[in-house]
C-alpha atoms as a PDB file:
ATOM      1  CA  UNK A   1      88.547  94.725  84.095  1.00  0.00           C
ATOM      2  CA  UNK A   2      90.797  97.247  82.707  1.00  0.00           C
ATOM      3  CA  UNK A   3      88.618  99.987  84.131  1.00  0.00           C
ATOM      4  CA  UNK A   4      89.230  99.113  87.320  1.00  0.00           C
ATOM      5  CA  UNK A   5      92.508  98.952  87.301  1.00  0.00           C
ATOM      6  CA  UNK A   6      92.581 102.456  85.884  1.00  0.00           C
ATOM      7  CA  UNK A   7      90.244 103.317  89.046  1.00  0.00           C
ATOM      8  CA  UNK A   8      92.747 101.393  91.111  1.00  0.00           C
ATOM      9  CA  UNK A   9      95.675 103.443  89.674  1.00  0.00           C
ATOM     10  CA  UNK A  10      94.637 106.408  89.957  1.00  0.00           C
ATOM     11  CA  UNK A  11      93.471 106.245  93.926  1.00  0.00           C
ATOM     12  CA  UNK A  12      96.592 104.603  94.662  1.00  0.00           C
ATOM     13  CA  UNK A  13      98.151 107.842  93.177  1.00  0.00           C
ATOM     14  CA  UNK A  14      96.163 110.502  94.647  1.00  0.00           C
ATOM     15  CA  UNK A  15      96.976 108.262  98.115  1.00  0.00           C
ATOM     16  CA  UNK A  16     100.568 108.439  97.373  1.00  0.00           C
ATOM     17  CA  UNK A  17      99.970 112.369  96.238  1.00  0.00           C
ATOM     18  CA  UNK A  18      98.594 113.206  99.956  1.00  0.00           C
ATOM     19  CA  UNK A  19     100.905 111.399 101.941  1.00  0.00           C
ATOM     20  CA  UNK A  20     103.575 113.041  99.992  1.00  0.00           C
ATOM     21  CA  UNK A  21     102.141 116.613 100.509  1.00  0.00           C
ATOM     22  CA  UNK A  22     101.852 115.792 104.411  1.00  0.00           C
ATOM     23  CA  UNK A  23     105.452 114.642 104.353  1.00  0.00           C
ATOM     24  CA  UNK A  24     106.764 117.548 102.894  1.00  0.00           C
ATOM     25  CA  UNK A  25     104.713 120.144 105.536  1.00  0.00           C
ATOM     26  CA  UNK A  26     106.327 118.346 108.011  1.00  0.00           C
ATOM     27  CA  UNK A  27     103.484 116.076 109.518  1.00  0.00           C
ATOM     28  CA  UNK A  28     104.827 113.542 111.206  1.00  0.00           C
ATOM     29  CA  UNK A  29     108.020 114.386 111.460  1.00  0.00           C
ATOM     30  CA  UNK A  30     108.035 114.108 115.641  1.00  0.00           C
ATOM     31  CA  UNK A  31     107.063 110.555 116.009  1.00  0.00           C
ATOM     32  CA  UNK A  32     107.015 108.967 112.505  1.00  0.00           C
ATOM     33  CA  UNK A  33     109.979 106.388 113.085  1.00  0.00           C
ATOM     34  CA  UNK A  34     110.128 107.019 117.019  1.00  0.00           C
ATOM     35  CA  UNK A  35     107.252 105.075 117.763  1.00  0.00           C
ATOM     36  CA  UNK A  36     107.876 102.672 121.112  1.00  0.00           C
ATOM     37  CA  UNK A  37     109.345  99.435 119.535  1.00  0.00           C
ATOM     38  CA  UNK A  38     111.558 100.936 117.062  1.00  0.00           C
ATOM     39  CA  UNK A  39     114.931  99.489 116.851  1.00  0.00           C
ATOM     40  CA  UNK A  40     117.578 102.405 117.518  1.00  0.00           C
ATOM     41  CA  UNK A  41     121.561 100.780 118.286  1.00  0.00           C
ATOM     42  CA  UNK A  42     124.306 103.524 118.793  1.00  0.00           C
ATOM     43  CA  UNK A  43     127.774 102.153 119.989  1.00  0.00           C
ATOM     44  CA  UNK A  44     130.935 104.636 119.282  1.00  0.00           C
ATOM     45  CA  UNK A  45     130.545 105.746 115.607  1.00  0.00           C
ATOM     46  CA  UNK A  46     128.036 103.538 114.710  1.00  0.00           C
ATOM     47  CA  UNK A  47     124.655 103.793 114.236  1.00  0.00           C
ATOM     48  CA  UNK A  48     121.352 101.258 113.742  1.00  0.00           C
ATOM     49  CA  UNK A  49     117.997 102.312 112.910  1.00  0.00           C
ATOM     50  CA  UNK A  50     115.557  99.966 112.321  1.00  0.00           C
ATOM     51  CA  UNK A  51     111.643 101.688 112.228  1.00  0.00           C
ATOM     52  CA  UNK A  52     110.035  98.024 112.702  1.00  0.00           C
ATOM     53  CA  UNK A  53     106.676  99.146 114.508  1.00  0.00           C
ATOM     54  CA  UNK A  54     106.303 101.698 112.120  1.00  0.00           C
ATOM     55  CA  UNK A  55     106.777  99.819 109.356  1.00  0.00           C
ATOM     56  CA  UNK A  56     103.965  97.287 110.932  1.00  0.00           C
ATOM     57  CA  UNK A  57     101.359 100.284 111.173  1.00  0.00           C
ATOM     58  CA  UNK A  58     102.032 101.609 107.694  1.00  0.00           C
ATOM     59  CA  UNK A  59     101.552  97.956 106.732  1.00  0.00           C
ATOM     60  CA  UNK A  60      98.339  97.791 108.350  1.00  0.00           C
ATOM     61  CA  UNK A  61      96.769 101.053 107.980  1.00  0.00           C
ATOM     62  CA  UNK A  62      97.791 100.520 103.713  1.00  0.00           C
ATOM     63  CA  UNK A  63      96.063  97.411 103.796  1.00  0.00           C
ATOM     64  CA  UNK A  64      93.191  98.251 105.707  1.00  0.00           C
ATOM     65  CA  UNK A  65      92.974 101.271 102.199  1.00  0.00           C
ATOM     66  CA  UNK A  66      93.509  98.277 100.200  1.00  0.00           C
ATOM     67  CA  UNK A  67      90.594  96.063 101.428  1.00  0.00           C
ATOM     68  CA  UNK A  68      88.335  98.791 101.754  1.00  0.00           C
ATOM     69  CA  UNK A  69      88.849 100.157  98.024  1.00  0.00           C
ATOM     70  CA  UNK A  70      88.204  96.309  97.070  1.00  0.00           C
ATOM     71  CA  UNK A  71      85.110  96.175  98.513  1.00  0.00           C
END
């Protein structure tokens, strides 16, 4: 049991490790949080922002990784 775990672990780091390399070149950068669907509310000096559909494909696309590394 406790080797997978230290299996799981380490993936989920290396995962974490790439997606934080591709953040910091810049990938993304255009449309991650400007996807269609995104809440954006701007009236005088305030501002909303409120990345709901891309918060719904992170959510699927980690669990999609999650199931599959089950398996």
């Amino acid at each position: 049991m406790m080797k997978e775990f230290g299996k799981l672990l380490v993936i989920m780091g290396l995962v974490l490790a790439a997606v934080g390399v591709l953040m910091w070149t810049g990938w993304g950068r255009g449309w991650l949080g400007r996807l269609p669907g995104d809440i954006h509310y701007t009236r005088g000096n305030f501002s909303f922002h409120f990345p709901i559909v891309t918060c719904l494909l992170l959510s699927l696309v980690l669990t999609l990784l999650m199931w599959l590394f089950r398996r």
